[in-house]
Structures are given as C-alpha cells and as structure tokens.
PDB file of N, CA and C in Angstrom:
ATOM      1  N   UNK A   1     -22.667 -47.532 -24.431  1.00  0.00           N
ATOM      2  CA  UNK A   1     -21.993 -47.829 -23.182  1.00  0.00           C
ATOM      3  C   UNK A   1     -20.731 -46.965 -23.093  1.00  0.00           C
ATOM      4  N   UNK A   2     -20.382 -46.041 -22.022  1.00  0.00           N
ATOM      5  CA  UNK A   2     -19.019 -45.676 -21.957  1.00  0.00           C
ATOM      6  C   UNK A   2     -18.054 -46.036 -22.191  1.00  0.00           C
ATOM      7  N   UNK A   3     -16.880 -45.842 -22.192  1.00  0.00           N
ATOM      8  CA  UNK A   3     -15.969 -46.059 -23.093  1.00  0.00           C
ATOM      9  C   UNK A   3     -15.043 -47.193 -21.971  1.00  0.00           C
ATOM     10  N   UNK A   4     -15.226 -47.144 -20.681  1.00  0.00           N
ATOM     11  CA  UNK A   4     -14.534 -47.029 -19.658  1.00  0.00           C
ATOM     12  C   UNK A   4     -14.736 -48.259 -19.337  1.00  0.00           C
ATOM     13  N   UNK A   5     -16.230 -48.444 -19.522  1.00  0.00           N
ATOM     14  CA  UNK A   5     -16.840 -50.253 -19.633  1.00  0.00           C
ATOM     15  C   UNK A   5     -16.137 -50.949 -19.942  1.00  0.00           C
ATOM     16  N   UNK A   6     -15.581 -51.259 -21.365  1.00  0.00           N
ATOM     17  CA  UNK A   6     -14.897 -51.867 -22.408  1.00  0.00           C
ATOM     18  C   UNK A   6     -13.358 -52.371 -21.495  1.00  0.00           C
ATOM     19  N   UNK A   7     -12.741 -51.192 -20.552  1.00  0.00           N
ATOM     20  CA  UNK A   7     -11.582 -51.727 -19.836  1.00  0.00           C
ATOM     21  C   UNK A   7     -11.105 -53.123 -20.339  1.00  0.00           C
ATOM     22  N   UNK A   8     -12.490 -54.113 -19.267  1.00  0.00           N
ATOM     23  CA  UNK A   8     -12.199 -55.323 -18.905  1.00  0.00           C
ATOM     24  C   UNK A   8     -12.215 -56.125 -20.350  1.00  0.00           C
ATOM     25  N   UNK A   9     -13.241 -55.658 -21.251  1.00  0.00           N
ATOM     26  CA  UNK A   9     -13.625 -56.409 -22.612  1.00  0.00           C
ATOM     27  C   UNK A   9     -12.382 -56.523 -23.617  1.00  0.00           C
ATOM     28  N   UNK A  10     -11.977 -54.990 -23.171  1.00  0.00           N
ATOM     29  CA  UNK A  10     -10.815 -54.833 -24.497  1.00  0.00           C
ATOM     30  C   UNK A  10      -8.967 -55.512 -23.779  1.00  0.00           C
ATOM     31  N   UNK A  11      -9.029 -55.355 -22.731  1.00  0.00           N
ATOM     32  CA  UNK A  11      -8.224 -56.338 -21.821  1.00  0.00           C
ATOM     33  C   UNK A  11      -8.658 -57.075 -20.946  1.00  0.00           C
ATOM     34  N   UNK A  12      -9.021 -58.439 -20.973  1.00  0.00           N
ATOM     35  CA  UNK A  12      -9.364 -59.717 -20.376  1.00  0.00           C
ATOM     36  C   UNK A  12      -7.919 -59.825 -19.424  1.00  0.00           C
ATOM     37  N   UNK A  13      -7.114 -59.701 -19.528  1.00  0.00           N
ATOM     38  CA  UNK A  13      -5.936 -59.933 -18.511  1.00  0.00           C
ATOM     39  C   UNK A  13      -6.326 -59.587 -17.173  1.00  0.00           C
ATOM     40  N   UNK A  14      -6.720 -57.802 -17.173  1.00  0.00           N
ATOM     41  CA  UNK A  14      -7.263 -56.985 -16.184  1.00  0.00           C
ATOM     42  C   UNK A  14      -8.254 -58.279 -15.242  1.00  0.00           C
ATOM     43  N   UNK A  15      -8.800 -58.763 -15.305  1.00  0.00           N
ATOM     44  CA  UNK A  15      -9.757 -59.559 -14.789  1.00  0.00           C
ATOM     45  C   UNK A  15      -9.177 -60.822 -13.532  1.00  0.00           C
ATOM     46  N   UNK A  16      -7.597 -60.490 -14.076  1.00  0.00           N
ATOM     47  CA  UNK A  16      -7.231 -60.975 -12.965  1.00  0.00           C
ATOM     48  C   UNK A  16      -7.072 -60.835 -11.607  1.00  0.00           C
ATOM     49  N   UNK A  17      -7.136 -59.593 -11.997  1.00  0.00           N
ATOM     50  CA  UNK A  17      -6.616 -58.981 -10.704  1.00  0.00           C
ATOM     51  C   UNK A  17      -7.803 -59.194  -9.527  1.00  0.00           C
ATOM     52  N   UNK A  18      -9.208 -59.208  -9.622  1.00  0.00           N
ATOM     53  CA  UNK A  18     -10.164 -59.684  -8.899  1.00  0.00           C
ATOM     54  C   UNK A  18     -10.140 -60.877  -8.553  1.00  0.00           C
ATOM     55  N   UNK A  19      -9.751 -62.077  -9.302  1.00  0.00           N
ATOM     56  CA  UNK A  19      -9.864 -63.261  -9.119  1.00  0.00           C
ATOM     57  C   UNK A  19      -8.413 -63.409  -8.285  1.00  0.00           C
ATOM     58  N   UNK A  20      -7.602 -62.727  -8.212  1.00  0.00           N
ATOM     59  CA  UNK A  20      -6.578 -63.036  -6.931  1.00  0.00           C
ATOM     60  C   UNK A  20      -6.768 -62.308  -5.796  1.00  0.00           C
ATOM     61  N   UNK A  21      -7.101 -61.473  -6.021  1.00  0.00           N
ATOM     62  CA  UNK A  21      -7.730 -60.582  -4.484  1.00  0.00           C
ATOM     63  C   UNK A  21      -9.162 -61.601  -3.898  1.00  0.00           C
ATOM     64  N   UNK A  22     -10.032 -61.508  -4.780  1.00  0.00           N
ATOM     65  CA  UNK A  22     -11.062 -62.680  -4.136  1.00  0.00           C
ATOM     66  C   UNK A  22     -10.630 -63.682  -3.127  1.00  0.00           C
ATOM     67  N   UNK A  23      -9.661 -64.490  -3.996  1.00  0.00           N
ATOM     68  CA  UNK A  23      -9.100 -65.834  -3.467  1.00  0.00           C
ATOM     69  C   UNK A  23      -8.590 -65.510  -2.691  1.00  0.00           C
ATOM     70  N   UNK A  24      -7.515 -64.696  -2.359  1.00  0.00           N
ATOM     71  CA  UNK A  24      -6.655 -63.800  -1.617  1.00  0.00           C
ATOM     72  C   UNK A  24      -7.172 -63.692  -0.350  1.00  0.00           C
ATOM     73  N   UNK A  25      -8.316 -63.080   0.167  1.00  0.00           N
ATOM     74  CA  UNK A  25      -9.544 -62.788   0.857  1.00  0.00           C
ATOM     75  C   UNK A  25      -9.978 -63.870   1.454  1.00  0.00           C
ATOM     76  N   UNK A  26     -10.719 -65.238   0.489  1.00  0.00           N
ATOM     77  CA  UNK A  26     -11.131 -65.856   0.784  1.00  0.00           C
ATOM     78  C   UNK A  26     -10.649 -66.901   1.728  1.00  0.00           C
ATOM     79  N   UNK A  27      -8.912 -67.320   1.534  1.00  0.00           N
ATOM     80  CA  UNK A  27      -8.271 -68.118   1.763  1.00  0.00           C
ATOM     81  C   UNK A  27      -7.758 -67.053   3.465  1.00  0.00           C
ATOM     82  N   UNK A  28      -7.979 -66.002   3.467  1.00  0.00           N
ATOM     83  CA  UNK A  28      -7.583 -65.429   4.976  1.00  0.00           C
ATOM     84  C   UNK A  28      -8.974 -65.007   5.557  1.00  0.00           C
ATOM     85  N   UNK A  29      -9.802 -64.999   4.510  1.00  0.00           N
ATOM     86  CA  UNK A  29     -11.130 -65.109   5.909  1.00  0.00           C
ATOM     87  C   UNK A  29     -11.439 -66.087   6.112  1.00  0.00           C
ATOM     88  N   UNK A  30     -11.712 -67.199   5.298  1.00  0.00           N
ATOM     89  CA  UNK A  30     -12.603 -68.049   5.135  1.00  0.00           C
ATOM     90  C   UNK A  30     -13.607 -67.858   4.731  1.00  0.00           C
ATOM     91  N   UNK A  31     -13.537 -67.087   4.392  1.00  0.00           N
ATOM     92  CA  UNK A  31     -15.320 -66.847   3.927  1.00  0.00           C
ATOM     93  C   UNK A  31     -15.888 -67.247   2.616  1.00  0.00           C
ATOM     94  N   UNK A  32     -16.834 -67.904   2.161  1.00  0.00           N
ATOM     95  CA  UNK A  32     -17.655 -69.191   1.118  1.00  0.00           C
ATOM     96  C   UNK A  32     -17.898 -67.710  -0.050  1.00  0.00           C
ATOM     97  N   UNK A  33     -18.823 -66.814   0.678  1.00  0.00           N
ATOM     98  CA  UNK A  33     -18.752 -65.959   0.026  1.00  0.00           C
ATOM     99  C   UNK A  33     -17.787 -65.364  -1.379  1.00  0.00           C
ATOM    100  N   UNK A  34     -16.538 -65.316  -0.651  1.00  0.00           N
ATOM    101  CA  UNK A  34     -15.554 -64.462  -1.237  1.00  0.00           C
ATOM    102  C   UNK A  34     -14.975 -65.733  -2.524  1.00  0.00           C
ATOM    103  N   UNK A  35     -15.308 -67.041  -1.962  1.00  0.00           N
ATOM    104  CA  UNK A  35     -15.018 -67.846  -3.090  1.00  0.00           C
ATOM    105  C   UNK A  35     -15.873 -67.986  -4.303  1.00  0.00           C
ATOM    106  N   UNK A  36     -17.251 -67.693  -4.018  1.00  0.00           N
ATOM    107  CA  UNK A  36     -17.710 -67.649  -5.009  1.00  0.00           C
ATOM    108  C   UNK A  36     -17.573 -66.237  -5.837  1.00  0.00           C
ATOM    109  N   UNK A  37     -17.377 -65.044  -5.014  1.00  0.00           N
ATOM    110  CA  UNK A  37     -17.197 -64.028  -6.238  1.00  0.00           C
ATOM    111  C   UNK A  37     -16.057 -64.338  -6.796  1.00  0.00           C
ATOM    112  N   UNK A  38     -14.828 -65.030  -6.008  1.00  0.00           N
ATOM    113  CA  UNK A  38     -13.526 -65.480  -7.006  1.00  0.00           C
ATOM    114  C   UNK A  38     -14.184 -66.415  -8.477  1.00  0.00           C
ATOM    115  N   UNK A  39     -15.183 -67.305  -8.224  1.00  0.00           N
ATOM    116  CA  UNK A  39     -15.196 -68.360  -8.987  1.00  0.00           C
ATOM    117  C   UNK A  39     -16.407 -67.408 -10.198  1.00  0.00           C
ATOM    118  N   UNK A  40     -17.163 -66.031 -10.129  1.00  0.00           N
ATOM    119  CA  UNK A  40     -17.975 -65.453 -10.821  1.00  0.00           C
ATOM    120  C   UNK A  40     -16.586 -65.254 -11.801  1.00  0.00           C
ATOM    121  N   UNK A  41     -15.803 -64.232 -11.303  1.00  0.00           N
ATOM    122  CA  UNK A  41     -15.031 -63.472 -12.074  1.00  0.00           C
ATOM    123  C   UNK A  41     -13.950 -64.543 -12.712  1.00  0.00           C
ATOM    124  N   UNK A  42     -14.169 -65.554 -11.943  1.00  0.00           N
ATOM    125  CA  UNK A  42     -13.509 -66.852 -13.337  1.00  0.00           C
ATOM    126  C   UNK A  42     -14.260 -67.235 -14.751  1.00  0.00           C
ATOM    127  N   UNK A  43     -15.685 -67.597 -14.216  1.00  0.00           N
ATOM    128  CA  UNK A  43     -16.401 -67.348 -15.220  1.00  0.00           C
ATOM    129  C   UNK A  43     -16.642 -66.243 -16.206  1.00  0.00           C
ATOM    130  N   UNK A  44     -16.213 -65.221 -15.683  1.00  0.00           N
ATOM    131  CA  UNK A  44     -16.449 -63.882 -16.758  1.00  0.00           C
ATOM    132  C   UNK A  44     -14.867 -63.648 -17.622  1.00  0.00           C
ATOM    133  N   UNK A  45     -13.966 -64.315 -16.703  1.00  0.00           N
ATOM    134  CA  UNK A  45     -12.597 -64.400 -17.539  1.00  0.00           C
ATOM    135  C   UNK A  45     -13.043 -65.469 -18.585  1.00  0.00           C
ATOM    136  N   UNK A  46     -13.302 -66.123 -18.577  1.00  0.00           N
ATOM    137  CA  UNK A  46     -13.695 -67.337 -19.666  1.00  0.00           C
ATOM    138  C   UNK A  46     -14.537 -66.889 -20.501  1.00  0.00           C
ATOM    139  N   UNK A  47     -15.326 -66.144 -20.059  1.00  0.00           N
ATOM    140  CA  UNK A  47     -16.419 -65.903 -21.594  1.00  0.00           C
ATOM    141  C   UNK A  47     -15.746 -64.520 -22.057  1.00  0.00           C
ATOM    142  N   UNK A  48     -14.926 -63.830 -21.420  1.00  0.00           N
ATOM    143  CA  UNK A  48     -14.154 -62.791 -22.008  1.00  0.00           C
ATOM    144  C   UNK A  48     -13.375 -63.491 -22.862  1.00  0.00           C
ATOM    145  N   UNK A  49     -12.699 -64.406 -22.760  1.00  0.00           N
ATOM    146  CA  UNK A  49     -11.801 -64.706 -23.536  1.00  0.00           C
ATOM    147  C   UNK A  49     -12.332 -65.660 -24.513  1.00  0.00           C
ATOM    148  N   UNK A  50     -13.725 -66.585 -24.573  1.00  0.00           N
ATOM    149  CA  UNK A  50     -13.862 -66.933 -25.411  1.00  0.00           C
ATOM    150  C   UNK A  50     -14.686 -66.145 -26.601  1.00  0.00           C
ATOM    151  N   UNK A  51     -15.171 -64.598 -26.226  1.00  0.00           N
ATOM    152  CA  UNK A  51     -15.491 -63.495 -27.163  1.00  0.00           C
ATOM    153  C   UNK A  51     -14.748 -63.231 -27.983  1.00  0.00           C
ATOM    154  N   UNK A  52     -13.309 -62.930 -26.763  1.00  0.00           N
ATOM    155  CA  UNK A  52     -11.814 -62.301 -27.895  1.00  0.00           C
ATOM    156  C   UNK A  52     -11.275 -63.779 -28.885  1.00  0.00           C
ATOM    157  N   UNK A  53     -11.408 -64.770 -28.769  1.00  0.00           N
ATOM    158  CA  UNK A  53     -11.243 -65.845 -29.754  1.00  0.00           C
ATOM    159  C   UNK A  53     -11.733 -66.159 -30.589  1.00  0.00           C
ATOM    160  N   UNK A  54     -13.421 -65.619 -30.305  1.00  0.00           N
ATOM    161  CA  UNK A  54     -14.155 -65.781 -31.458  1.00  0.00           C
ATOM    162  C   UNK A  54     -14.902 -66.850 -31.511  1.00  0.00           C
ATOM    163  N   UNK A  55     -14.836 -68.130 -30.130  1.00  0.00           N
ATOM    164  CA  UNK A  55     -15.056 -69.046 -29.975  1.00  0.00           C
ATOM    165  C   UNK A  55     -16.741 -68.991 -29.586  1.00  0.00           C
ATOM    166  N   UNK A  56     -17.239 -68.267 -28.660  1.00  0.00           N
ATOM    167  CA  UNK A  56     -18.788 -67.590 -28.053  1.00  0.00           C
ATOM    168  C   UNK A  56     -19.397 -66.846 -29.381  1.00  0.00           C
ATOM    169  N   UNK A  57     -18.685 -66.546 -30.383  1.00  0.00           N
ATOM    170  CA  UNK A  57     -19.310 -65.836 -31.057  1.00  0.00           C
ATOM    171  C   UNK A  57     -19.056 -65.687 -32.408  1.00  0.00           C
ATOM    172  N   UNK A  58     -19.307 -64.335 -33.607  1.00  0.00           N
ATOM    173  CA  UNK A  58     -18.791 -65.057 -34.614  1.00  0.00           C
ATOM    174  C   UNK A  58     -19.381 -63.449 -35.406  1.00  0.00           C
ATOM    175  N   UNK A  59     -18.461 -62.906 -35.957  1.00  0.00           N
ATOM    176  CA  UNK A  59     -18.113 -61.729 -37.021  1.00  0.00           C
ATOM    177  C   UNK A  59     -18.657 -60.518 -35.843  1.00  0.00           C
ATOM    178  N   UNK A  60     -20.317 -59.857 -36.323  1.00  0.00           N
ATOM    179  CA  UNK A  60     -20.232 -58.766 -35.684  1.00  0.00           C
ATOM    180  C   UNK A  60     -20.958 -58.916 -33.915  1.00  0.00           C
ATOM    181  N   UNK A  61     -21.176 -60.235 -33.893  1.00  0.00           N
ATOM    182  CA  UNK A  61     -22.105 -60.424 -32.632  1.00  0.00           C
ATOM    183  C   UNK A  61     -20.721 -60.414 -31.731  1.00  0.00           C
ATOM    184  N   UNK A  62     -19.597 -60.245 -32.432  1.00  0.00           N
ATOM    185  CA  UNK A  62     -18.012 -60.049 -31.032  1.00  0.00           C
ATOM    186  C   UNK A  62     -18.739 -58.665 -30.535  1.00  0.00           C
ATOM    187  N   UNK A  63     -19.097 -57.837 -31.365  1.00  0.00           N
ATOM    188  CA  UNK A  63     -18.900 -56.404 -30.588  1.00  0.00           C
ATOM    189  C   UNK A  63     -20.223 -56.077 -30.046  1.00  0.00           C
ATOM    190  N   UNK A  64     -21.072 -56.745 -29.961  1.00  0.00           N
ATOM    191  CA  UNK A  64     -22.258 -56.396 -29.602  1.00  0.00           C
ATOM    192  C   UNK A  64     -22.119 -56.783 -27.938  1.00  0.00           C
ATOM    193  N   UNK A  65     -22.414 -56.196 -26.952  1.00  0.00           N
ATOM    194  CA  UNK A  65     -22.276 -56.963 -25.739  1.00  0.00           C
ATOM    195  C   UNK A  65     -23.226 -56.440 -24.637  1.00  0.00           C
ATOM    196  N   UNK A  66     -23.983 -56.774 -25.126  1.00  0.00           N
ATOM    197  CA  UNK A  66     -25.628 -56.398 -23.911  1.00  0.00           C
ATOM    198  C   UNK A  66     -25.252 -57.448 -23.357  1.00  0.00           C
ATOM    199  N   UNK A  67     -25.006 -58.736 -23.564  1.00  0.00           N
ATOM    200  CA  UNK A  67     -24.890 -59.099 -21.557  1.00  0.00           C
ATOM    201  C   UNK A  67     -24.863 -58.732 -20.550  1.00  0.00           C
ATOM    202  N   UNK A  68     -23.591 -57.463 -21.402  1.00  0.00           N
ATOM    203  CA  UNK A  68     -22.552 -56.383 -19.695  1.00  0.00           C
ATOM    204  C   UNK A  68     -23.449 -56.063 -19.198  1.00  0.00           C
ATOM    205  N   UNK A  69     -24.596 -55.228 -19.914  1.00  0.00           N
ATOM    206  CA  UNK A  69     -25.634 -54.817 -18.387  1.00  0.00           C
ATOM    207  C   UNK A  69     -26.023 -55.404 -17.846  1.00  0.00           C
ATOM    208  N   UNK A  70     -26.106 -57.142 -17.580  1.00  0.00           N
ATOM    209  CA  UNK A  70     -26.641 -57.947 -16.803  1.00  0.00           C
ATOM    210  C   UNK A  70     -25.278 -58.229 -15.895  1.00  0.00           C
ATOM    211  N   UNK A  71     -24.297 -58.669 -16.685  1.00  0.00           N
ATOM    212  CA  UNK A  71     -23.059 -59.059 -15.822  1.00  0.00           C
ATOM    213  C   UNK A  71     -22.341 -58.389 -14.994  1.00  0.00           C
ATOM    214  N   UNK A  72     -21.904 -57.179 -15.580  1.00  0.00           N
ATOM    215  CA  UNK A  72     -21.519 -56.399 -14.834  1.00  0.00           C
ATOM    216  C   UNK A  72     -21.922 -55.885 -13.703  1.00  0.00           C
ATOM    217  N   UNK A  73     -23.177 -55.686 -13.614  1.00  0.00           N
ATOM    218  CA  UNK A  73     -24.055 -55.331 -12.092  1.00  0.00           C
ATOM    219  C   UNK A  73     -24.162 -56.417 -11.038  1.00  0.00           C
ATOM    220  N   UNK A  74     -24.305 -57.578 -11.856  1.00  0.00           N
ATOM    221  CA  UNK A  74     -24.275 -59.060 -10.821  1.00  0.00           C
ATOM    222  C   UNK A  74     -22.891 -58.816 -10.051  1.00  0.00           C
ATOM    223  N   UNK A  75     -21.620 -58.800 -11.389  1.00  0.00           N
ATOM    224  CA  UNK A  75     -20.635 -58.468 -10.502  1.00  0.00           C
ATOM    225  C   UNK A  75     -20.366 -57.975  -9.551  1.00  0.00           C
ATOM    226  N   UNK A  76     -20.576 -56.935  -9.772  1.00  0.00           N
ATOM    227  CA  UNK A  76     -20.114 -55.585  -8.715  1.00  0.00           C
ATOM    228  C   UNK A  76     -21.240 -55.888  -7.149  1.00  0.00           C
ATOM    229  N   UNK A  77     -21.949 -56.058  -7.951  1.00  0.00           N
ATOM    230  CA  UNK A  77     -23.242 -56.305  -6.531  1.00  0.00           C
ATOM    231  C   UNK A  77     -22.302 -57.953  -5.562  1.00  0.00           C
ATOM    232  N   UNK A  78     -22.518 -58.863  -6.216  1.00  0.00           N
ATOM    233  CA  UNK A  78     -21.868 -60.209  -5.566  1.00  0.00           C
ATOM    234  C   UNK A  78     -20.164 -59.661  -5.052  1.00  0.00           C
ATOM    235  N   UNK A  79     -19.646 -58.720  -5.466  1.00  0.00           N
ATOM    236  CA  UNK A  79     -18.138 -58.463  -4.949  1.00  0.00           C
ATOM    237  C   UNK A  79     -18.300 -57.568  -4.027  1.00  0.00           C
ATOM    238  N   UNK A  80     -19.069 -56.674  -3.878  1.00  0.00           N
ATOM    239  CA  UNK A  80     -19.812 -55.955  -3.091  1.00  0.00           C
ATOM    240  C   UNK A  80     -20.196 -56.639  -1.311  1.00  0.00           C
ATOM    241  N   UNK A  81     -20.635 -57.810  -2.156  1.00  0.00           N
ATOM    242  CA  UNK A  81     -21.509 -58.416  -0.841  1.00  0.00           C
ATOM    243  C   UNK A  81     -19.993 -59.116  -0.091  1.00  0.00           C
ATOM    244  N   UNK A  82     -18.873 -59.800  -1.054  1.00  0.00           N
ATOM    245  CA  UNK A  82     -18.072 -60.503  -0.398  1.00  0.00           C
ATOM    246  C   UNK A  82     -17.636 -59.805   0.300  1.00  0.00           C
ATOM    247  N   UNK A  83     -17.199 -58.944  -0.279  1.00  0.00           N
ATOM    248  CA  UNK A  83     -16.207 -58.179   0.771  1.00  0.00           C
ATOM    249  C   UNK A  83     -16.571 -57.699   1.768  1.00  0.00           C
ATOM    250  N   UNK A  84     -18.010 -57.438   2.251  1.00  0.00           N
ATOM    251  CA  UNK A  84     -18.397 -56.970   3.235  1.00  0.00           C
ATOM    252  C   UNK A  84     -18.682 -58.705   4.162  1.00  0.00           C
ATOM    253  N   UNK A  85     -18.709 -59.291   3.478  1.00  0.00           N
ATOM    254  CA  UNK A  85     -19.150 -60.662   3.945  1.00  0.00           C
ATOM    255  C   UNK A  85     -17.360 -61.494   5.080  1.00  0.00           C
ATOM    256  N   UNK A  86     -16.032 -60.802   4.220  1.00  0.00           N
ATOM    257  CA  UNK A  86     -15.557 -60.706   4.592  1.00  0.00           C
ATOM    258  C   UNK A  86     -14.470 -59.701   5.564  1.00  0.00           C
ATOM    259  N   UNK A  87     -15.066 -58.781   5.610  1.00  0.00           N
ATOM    260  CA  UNK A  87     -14.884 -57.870   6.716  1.00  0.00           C
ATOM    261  C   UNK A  87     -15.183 -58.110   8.216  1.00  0.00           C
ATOM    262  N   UNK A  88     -16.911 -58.858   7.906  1.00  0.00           N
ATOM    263  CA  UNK A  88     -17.441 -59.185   8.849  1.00  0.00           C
ATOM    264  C   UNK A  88     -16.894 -60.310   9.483  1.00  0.00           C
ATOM    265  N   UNK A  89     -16.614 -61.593   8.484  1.00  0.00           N
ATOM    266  CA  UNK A  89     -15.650 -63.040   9.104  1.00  0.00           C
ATOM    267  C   UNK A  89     -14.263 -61.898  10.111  1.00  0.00           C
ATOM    268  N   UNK A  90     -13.565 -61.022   9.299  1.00  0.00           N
ATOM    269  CA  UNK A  90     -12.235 -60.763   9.876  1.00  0.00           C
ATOM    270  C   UNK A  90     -12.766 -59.975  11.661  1.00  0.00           C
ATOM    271  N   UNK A  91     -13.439 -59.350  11.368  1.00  0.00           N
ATOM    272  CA  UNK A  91     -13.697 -58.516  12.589  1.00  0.00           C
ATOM    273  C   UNK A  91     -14.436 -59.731  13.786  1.00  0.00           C
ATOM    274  N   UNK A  92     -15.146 -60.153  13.304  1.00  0.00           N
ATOM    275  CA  UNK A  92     -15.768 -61.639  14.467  1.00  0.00           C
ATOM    276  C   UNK A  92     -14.741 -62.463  14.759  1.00  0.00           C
ATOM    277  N   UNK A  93     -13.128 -62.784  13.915  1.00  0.00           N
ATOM    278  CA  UNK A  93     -12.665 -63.108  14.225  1.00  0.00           C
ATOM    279  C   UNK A  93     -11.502 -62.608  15.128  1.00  0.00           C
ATOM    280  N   UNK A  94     -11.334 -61.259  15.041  1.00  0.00           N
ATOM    281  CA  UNK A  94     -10.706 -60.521  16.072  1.00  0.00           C
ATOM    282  C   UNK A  94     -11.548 -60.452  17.472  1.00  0.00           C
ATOM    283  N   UNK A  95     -12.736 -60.450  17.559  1.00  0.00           N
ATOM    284  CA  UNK A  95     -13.317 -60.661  18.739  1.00  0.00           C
ATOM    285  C   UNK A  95     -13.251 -61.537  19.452  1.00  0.00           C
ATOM    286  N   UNK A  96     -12.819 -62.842  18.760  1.00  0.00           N
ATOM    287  CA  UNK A  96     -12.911 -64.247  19.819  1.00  0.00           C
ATOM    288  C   UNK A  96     -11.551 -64.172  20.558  1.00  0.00           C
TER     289      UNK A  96
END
C-alpha cells in the first residue's frame, strides 16, 4: 500500500477533520446523508484508535491492515455521495 495511505493510520487525530466538516454540512443542509458519512468516519476513528491501543488487535496483526481496501473505498465513495447529496439539499434550497 502507498505510503500516503497510512496518513490517517499513523495519525488517527487527522480523522477529525472529516467528522467536523460532515457534521458541519449536515447541520446546514440538513441532509441524513451527510450524517451518516459523519457517523462512518466516527466509526473508523474508533477502530483507528482501538488498532493504535492495541485493543482490536495484538503484536503483528497492528500492522497488517487489509481492511483499508475495503474501508477506505466505502469511505471515499459514501463522502463522495454526501456531499453531492448535500450540494443538491443547498441548491433546492436556494430555489424555494
């Protein structure tokens, strides 16, 4: 996996920054959407951090992380969709 991947793995902090823009979003569109990609990238803060604790896992299975190719694409795809999900709430709502 690139090196570039790891970002979020090797700093779990970083992960915030989605989960306040989400909410951020969500709470000025309204949009259901944008809450649930807030509430994905909560979940991925949590199992990030229970990797880096050691709590999910245990000696070398910390560094092994084939999940990411499942998670990471869900991500990006579901944050993908909000935001367009909320573009669309903001602009329908400039029309009324």
């Amino acid at each position: 996996m690139p090196e570039f991947l790891y970002l979020l793995v090797n700093h779990p902090a970083l992960i915030a920054a989605p989960i306040i823009v989400f909410a951020l979003l969500a709470l000025w569109s309204r949009s259901r959407t944008a809450w649930v990609a807030a509430a994905a990238w909560v979940l991925y803060l949590v199992y990030e951090l229970g990797m880096n604790a050691g709590v999910l896992c245990s000696g070398a299975d910390c560094i092994k992380r084939s999940p990411l190719y499942v998670v990471y694409p869900l991500l990006a795809l579901l944050s993908l969709v909000a935001l367009v999900q909320v573009y669309v709430h903001i602009r329908d709502q400039r029309h009324r």
